[in-house]
N, C-alpha and C. Protein backbone atom coordinates (compact mmCIF):
# COMPACT_ATOMS: atom_id res chain seq x y z
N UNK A 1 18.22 -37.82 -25.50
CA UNK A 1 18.06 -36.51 -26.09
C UNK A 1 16.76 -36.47 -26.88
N UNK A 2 16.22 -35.24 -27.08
CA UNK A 2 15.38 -35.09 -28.35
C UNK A 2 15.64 -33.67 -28.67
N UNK A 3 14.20 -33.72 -29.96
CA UNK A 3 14.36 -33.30 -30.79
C UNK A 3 12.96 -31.92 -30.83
N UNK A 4 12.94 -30.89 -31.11
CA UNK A 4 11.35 -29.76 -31.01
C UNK A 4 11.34 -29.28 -32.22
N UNK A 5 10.07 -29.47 -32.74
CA UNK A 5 9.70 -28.67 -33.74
C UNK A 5 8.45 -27.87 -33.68
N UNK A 6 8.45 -26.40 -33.74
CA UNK A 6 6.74 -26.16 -33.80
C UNK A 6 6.51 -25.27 -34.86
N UNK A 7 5.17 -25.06 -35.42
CA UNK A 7 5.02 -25.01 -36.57
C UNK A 7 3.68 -24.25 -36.42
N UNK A 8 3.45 -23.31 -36.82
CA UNK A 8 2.22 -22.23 -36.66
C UNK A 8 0.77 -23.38 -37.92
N UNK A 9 -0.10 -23.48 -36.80
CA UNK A 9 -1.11 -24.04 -37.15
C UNK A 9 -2.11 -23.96 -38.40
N UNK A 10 -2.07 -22.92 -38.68
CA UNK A 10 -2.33 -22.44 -39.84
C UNK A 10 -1.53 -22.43 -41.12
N UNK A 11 -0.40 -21.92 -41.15
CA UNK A 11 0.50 -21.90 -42.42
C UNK A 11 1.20 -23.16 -42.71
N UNK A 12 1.66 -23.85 -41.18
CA UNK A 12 2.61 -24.40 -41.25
C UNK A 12 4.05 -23.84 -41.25
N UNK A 13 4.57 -23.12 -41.28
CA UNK A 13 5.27 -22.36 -41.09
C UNK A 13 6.14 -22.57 -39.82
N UNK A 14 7.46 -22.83 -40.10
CA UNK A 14 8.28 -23.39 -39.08
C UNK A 14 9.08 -22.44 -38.29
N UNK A 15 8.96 -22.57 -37.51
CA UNK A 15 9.39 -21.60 -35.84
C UNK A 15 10.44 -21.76 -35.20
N UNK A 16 10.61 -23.00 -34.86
CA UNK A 16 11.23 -23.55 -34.00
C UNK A 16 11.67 -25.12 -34.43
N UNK A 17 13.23 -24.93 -34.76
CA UNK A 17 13.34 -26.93 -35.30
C UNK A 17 14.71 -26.77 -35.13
N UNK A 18 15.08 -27.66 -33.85
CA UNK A 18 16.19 -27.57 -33.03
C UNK A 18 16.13 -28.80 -31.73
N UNK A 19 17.63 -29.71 -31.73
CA UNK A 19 17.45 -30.63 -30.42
C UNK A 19 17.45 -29.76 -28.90
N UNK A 20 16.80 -30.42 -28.28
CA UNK A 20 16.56 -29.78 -26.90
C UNK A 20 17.85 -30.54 -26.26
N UNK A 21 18.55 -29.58 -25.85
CA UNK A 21 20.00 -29.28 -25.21
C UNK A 21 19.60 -29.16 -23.52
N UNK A 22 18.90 -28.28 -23.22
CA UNK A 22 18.85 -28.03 -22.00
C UNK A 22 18.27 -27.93 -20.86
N UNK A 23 17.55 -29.51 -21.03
CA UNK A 23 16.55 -30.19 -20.45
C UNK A 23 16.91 -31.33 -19.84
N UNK A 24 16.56 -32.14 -19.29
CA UNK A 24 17.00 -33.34 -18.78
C UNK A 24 15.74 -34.26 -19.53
N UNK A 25 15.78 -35.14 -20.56
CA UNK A 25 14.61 -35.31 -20.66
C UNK A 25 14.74 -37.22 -19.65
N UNK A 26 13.15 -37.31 -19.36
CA UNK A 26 13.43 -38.45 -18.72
C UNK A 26 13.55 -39.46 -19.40
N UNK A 27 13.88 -40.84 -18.55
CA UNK A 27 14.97 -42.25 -18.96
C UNK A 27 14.19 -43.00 -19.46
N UNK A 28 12.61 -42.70 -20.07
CA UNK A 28 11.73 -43.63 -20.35
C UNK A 28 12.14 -44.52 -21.95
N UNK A 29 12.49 -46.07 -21.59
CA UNK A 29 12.62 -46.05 -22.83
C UNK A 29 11.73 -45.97 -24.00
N UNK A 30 10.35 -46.35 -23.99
CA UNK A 30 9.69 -46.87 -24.87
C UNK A 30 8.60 -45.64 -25.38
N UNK A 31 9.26 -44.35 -25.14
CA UNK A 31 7.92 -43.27 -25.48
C UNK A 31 7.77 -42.92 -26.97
N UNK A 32 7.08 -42.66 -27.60
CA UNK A 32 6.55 -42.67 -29.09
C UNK A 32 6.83 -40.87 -29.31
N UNK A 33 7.05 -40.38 -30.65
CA UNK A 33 7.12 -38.47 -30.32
C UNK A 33 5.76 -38.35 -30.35
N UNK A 34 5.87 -37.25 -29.44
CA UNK A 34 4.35 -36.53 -29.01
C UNK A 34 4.01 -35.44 -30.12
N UNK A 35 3.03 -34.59 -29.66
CA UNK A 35 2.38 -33.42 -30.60
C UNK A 35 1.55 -33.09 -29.20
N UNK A 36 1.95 -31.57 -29.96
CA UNK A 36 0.98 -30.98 -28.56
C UNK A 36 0.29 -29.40 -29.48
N UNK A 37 -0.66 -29.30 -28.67
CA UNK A 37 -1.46 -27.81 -29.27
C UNK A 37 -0.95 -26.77 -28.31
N UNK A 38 -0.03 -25.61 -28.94
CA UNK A 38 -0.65 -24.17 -28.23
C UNK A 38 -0.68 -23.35 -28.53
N UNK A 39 -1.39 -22.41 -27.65
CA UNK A 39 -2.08 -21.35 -28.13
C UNK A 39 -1.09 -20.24 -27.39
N UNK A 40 -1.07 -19.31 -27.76
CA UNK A 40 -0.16 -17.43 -27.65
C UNK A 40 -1.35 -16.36 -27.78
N UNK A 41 -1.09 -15.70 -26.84
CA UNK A 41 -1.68 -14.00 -27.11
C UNK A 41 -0.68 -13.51 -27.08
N UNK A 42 -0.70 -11.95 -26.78
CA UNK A 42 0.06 -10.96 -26.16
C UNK A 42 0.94 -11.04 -24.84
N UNK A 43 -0.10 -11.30 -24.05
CA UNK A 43 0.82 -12.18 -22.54
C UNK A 43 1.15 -13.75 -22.70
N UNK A 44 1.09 -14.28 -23.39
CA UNK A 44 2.21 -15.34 -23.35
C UNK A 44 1.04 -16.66 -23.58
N UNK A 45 1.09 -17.65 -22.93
CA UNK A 45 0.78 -19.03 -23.41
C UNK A 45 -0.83 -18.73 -22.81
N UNK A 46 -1.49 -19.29 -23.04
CA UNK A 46 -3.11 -19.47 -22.96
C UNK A 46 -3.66 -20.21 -22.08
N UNK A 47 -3.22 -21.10 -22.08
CA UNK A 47 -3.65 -22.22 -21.11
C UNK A 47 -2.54 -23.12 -21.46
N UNK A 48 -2.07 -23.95 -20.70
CA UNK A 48 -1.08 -24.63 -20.54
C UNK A 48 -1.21 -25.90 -21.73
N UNK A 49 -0.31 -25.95 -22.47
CA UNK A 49 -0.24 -26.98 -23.43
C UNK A 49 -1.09 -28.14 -23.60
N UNK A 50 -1.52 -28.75 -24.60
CA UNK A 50 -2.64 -29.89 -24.78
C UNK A 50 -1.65 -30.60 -25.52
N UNK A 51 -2.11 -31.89 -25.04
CA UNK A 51 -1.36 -33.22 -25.56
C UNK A 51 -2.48 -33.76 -26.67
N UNK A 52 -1.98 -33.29 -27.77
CA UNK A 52 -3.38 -34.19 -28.87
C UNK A 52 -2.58 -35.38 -29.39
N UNK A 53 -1.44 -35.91 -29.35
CA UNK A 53 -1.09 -37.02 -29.63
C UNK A 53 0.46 -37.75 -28.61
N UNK A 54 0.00 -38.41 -27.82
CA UNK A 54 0.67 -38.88 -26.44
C UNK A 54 1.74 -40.06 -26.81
N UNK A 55 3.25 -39.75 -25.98
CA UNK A 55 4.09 -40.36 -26.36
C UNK A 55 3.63 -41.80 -25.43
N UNK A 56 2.76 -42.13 -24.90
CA UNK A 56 2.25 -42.90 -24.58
C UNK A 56 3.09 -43.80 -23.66
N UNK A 57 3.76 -42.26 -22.69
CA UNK A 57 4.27 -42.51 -21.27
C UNK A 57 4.10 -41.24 -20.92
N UNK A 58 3.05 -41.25 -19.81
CA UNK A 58 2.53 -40.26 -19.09
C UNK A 58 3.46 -39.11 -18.39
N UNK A 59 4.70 -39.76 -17.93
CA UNK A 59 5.38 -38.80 -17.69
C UNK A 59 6.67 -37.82 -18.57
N UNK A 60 6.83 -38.85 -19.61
CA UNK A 60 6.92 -37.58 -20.55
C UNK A 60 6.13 -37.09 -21.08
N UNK A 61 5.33 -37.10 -21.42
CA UNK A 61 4.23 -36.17 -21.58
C UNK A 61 4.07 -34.83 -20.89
N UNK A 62 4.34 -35.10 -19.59
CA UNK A 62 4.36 -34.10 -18.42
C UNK A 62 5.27 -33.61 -18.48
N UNK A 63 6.62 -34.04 -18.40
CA UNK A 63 7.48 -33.51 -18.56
C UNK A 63 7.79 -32.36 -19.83
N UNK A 64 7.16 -32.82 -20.73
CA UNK A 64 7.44 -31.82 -22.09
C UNK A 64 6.58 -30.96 -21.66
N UNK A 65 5.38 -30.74 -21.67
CA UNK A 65 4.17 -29.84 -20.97
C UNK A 65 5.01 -29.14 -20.00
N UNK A 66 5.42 -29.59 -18.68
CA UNK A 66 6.22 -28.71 -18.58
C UNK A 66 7.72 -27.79 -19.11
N UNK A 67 8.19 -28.47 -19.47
CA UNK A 67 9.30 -27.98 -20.44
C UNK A 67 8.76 -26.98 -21.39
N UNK A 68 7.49 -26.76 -21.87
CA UNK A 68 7.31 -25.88 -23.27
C UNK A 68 6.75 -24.64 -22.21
N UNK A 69 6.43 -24.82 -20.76
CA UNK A 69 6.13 -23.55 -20.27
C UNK A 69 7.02 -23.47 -19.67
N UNK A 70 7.90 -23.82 -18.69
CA UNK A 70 9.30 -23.27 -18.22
C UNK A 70 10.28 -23.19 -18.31
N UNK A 71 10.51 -24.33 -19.48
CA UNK A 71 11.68 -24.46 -19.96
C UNK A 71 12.44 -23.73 -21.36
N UNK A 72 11.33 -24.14 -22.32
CA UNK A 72 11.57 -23.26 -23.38
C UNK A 72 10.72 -21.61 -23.49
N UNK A 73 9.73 -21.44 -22.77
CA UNK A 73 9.44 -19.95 -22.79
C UNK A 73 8.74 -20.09 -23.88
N UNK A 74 8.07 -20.38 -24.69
CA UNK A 74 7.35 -20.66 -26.01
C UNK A 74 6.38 -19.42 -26.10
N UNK A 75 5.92 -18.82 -24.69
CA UNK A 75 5.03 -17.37 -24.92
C UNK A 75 5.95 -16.44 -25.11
N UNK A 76 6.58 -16.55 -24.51
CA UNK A 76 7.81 -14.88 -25.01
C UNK A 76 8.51 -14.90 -26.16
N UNK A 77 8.52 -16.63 -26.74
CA UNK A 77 9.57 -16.81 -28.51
C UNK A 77 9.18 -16.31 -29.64
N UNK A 78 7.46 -16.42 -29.14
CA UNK A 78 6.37 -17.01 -30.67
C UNK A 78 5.42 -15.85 -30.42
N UNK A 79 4.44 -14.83 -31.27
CA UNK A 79 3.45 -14.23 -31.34
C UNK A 79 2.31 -14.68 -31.58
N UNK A 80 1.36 -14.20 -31.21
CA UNK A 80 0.14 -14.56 -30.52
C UNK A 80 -0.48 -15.62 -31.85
N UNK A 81 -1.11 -16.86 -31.54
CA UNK A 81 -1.52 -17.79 -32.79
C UNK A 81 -1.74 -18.90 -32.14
N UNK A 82 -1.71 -19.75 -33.14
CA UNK A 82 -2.02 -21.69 -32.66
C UNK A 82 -0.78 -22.12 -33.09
N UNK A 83 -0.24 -23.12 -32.55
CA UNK A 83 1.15 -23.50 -32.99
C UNK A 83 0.96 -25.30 -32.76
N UNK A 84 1.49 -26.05 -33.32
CA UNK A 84 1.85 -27.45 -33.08
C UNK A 84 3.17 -27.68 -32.67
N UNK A 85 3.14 -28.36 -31.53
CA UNK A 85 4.97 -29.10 -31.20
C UNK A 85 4.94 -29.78 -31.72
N UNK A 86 5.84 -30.87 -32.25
CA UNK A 86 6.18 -31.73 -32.31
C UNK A 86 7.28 -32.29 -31.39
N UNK A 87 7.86 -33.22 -30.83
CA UNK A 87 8.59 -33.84 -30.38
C UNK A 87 9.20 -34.92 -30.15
N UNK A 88 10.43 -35.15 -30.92
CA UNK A 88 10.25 -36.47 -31.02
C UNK A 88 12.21 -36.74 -30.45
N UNK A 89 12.52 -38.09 -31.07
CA UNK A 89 14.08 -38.42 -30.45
C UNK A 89 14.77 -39.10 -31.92
């Protein structure tokens, strides 16, 4: 299991701080929690999530990257800004 937190880049200001339920996350044992950058407009996510600090297994990594655009919807939750994930277990 884990765990999401994101937090508007600027204030800090907490958004989102809740275990991820409805994901499969993968069986890797040894991944570290990540942090990722993103960005929101009006239509939704900006460019697809940035990994600025890597659980230092590539495929979760990927996996959350994908998860914060198809899984959790993070452009339709959050209004337009910079936000930090966090993610951890």
């Amino acid at each position: 299991s884990a765990y999401i937190q994101v937090t508007e880049s600027g204030t800090g200001k907490t958004y989102i701080d809740e275990p991820i339920r409805d994901a499969k996350v993968p069986s890797a044992n040894d991944w570290q929690p990540l942090e990722m950058l993103v960005l929101i407009d009006r239509a939704g996510l900006v460019v697809p999530p940035t990994v600025s600090r890597s659980s230092t297994a590539d495929g979760v990594d990927d996996f959350f990257r994908s998860y914060l655009e198809n899984g959790l919807h993070l452009g339709e939750r959050l209004g337009p800004g910079s936000y930090v994930v966090t993610i951890g277990r």
